[in-house]
Structures are given as C-alpha cells and as structure tokens.
Protein backbone atom coordinates (compact mmCIF):
# COMPACT_ATOMS: atom_id res chain seq x y z
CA UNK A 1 -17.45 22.09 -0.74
CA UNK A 2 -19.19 23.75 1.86
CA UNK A 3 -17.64 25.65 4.83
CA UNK A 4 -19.11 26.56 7.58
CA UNK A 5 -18.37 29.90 8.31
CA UNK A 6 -17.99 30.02 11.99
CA UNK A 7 -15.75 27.40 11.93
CA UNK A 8 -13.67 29.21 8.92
CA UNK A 9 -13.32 31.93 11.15
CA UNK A 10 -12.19 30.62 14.21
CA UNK A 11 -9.64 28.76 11.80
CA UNK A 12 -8.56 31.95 10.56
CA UNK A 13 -8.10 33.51 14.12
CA UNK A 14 -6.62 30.89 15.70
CA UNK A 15 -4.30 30.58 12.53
CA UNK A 16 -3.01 34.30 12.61
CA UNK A 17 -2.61 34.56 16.37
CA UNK A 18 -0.38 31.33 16.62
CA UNK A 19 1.66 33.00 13.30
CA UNK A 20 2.75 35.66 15.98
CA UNK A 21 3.49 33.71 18.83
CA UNK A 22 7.38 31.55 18.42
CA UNK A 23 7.30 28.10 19.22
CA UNK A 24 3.19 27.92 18.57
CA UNK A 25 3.17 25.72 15.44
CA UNK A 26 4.66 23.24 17.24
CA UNK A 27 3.11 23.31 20.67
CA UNK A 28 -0.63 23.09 18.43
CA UNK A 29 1.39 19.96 16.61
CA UNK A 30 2.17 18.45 19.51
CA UNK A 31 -1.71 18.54 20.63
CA UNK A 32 -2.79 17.63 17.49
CA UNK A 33 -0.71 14.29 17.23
CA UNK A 34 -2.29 13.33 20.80
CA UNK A 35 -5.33 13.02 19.90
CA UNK A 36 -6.72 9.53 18.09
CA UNK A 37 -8.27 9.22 15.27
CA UNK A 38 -9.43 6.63 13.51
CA UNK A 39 -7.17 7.16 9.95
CA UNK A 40 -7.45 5.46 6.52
CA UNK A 41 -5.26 2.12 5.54
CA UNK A 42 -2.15 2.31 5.49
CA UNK A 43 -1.48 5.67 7.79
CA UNK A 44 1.73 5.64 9.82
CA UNK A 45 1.26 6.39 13.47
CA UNK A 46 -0.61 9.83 14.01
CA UNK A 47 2.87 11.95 14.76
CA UNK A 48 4.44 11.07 11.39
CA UNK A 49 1.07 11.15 9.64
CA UNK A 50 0.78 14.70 10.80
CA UNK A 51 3.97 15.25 9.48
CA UNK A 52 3.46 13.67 6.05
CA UNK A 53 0.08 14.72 5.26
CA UNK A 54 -0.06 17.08 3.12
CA UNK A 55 -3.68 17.47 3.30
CA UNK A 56 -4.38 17.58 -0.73
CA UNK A 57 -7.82 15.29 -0.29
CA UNK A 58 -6.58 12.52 -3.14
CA UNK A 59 -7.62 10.00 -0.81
CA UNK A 60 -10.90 11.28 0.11
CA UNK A 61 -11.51 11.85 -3.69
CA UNK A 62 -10.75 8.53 -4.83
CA UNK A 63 -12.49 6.73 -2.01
CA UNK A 64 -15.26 4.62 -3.75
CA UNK A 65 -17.26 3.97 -0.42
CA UNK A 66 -17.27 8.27 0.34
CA UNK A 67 -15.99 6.42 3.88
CA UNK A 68 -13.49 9.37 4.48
CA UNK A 69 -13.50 12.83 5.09
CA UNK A 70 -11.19 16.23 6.31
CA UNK A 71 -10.99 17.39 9.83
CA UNK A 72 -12.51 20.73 10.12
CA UNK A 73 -10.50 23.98 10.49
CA UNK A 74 -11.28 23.74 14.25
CA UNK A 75 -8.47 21.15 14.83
CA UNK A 76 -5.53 22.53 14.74
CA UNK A 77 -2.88 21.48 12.88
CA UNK A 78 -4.93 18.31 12.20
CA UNK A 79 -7.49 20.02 10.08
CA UNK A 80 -7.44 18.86 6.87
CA UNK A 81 -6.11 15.79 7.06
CA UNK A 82 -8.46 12.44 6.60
CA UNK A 83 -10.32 10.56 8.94
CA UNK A 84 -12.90 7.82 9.05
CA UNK A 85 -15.65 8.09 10.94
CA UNK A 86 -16.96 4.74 11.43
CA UNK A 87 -20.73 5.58 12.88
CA UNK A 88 -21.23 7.60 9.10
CA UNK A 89 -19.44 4.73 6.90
CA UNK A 90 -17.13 2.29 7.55
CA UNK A 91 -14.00 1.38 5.49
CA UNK A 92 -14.48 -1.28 2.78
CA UNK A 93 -10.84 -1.91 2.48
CA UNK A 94 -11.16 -1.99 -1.34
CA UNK A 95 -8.78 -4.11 -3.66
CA UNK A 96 -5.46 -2.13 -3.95
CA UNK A 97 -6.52 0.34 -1.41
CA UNK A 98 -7.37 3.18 -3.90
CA UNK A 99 -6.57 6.23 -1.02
CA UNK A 100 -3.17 4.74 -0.53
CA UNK A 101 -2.20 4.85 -3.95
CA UNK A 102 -3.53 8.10 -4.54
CA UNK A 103 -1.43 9.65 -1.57
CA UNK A 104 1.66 11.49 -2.88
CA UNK A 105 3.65 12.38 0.39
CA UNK A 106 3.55 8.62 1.62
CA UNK A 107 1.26 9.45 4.89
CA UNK A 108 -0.22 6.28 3.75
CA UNK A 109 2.54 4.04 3.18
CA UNK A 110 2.46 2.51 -0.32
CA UNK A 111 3.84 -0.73 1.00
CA UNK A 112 0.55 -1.96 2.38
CA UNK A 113 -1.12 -2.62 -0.63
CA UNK A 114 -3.64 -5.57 0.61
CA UNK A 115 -6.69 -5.74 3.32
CA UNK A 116 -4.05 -8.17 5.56
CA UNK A 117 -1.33 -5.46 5.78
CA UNK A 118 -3.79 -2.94 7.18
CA UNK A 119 -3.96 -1.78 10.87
CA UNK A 120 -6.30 1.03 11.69
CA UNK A 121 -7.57 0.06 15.00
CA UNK A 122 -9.93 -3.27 16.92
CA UNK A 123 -13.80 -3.69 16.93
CA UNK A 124 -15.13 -4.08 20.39
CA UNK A 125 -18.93 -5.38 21.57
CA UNK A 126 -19.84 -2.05 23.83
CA UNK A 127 -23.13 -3.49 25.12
CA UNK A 128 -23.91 -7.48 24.55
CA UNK A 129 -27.47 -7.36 25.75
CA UNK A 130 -28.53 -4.52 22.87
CA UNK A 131 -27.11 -6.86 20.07
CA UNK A 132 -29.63 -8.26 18.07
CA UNK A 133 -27.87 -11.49 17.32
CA UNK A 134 -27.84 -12.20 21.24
CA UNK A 135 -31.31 -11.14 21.46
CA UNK A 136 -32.38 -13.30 18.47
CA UNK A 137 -34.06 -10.82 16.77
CA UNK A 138 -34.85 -9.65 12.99
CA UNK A 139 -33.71 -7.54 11.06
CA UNK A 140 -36.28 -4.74 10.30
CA UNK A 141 -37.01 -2.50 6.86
CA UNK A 142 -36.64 0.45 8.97
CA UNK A 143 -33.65 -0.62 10.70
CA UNK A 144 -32.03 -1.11 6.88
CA UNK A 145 -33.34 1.97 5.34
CA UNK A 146 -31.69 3.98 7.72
CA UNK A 147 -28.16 2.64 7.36
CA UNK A 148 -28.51 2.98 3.41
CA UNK A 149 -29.14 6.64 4.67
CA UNK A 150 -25.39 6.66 5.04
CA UNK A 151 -25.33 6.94 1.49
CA UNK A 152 -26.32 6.15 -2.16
CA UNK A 153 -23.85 8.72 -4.07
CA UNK A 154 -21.61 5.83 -6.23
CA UNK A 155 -22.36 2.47 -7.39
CA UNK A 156 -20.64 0.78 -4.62
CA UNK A 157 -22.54 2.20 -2.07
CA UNK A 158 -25.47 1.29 -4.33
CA UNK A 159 -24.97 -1.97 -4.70
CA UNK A 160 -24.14 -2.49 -1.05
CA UNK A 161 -27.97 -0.84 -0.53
CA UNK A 162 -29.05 -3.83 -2.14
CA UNK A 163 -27.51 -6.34 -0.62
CA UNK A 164 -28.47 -4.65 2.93
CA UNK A 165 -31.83 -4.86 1.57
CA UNK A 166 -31.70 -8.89 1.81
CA UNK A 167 -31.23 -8.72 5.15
CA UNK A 168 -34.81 -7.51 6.05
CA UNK A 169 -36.62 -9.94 8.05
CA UNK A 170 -33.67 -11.98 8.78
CA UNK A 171 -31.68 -12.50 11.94
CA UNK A 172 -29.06 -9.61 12.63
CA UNK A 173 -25.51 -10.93 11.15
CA UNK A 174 -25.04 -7.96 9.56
CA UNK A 175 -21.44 -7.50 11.39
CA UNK A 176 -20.41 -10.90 10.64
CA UNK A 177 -22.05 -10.47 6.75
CA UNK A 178 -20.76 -7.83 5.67
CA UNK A 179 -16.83 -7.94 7.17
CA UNK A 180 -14.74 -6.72 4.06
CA UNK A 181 -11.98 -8.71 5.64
CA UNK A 182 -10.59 -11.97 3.02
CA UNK A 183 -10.45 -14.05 5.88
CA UNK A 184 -14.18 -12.79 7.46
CA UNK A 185 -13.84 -16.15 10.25
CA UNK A 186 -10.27 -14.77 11.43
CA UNK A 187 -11.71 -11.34 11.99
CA UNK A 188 -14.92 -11.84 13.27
CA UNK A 189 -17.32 -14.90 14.12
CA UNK A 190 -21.24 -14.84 15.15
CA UNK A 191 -22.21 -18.53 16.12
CA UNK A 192 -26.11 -18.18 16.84
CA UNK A 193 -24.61 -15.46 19.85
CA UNK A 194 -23.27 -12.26 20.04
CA UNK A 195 -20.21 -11.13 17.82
CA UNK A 196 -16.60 -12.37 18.53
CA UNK A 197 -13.83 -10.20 17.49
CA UNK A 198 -10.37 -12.11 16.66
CA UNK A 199 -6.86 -11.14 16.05
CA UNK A 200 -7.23 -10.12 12.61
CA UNK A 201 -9.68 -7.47 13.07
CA UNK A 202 -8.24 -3.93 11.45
CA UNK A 203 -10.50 -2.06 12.64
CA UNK A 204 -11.98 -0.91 9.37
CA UNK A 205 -15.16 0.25 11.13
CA UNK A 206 -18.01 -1.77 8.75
CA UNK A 207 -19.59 -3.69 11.32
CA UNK A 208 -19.87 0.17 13.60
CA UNK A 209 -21.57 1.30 10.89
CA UNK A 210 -23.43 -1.54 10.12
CA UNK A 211 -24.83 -2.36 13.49
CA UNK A 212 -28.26 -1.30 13.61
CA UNK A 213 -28.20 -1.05 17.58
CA UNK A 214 -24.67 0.75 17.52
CA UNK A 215 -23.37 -1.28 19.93
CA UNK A 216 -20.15 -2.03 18.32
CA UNK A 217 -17.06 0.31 18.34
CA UNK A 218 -13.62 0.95 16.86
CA UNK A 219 -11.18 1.78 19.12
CA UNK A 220 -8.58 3.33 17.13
CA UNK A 221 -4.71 3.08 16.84
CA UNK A 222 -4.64 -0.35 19.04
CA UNK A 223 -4.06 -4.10 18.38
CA UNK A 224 -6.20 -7.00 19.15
CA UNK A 225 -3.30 -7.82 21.44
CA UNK A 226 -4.24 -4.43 23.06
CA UNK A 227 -7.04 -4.56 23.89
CA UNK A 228 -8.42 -8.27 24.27
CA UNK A 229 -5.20 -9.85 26.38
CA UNK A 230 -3.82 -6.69 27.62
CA UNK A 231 -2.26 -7.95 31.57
CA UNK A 232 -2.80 -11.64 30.17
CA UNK A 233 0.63 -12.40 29.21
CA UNK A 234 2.66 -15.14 31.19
C-alpha cells in the first residue's frame, strides 16, 4: 500500500496533539460522524459505523469489483474506515454481499444479506440536457475506454469491460443496462428519455460511474422518500 507521506504526517501530528488534549477524541468523533459518506451495504448509520468499525480492510479486500477503499489519515477519526466512491467504481451489490460477511465487528450488519435489504443512499439526474439518452446520442469507443479505465485488476471487472464494450455505437442506456439491482425496472427506467429513478434505488453508485457525461449522482445516507417527495406528503 502506498502512503503518501504528507498526509502520514499530518495524521501523525494531528494524532499526538489530540492524545494530549481531554475530551479531543471525542470532539474529532463527533466531526467525523457529521460528515456523509457514501458507505458499503449493509453499514449502520455513520455514528454507530464509526463506532463499530474497526478499520481492519476485510471488506475492501474481499470486494470483487475493487469498488471500495480507506479514508486517508487526513480524516480524523474516520480514516480508515471504507467508503465508496461512486465517480471511481460503483457498487455491484454482489450475491451475498462479500464485504458484509467479511466484517467482524458488525459495522456492516450481517442481517442484510441480499441487494433488496441494502440502503446506501438515491441516484439523482444532476443535469437532464447533458444525458445522452435525452439527447439521443451514441455511445462512443472513447467514451467506453475511459470508464474501463476505472479498472481491469479481477475478472469481474474484466468481464464487465466486455460487456461495456457492446455498447459502442449504441444509444446511451448504460445507467438503465447495467443497474445491478434484481428488480432493474423498480430502480431505474429509461423509456427512449432521460433516466427515471424509483423507490428502490440503493444508491449503489453504478449508473455515477457508468454515465459517460457524469451527470448522475448519489446522494448518500437518504431515501427515495427523501429526496423525490420530500414536502409532498398529504
């Protein structure tokens, strides 16, 4: 692993001044569990993930997809503990959830165990006129090459190279395509227009990644219910 040694150095300073100052590891907690971050299947919400994690990497190790990685020193008492960062790889929500399985403190609760239990977060269409599928336009090679740039390293990621591959040259439905959700339709739809987001959306991040435009994020942490019909209720 490489470390980058500014980084391990402000770590280090920021680690031994807090050491001497009372109440500090739990002030930079309490900042840490603040923030959000977009965390792998199955993580409980971000203060009692912060408290569980015990930041041993199992679930970045096992991950077949390389989709998640450790916050860097720099974070506080967050650093260390896995994220997914959709714009790099999304999450392919894999059968059995491999990184929740692997974790042994329970930060990702072993009870969600299939791709329907999982809440991470909610797609949402940032910019409608940028999508290709509104546009009606093609898929290009170069568009494609540069998302398998995410990464070849396994054989899932390069089998899912060739299957991007097939896309050249066709109209972008890459979102709607490529949706690791069972039920794709109740997630996400793309009728000859721009994509549709539904309730069962987990936020797994795919179609961010997959979006050759990047006009599609995940916002992290919420529901559909959130963020689609928030002030709609009778």
């Amino acid at each position: 692993m490489k470390i980058n040694r500014r980084k391990f150095a402000q770590g280090v300073t920021v680690a031994a001044l807090l050491a001497g100052i009372p109440g500090a590891s739990y002030l930079a907690f309490g900042r840490a569990h603040e923030k959000v971050r977009l965390r792998p299947p199955g993580a409980h919400d971000e203060k009692a993930f912060l408290a569980l994690c015990i930041k041993c990497g199992q679930c970045v190790q096992v991950c077949p997809y390389h989709a998640l990685s450790l916050l860097d020193l720099d974070e506080g008492a967050a650093s260390g503990t896995p994220i997914v960062r959709p714009a790099q790889r999304g999450c392919y929500l894999c059968d059995l959830l491999p990184c929740v399985l692997a974790c042994p403190s329970e930060a990702l609760d072993h009870d969600v165990s299939t791709a329907e239990q999982v809440r991470m977060g909610v797609a949402v269409l940032t910019d409608k006129m940028r999508c290709l599928a509104y546009q009606k336009k093609r898929v290009s090679a170069e568009m494609i090459e540069t998302l398998i740039a995410h990464g070849t390293r396994g054989p899932r990621e390069k089998e899912l190279a060739e299957k991007l591959r097939k896309g050249v040259g066709e109209s972008c439905a890459l979102c709607r395509d490529f949706c690791p959700y069972p039920k794709r339709d109740a997630a996400i739809t793309l009728d000859g227009d721009a994509p549709e987001f539904h309730e069962r959306c987990v936020g797994c991040g795919v179609c961010q990644e997959l979006c050759p435009t990047q006009v599609i994020e995940i916002v992290p942490r919420k529901t559909y219910w959130e963020v689609y019909r928030k002030g709609q209720e009778s």
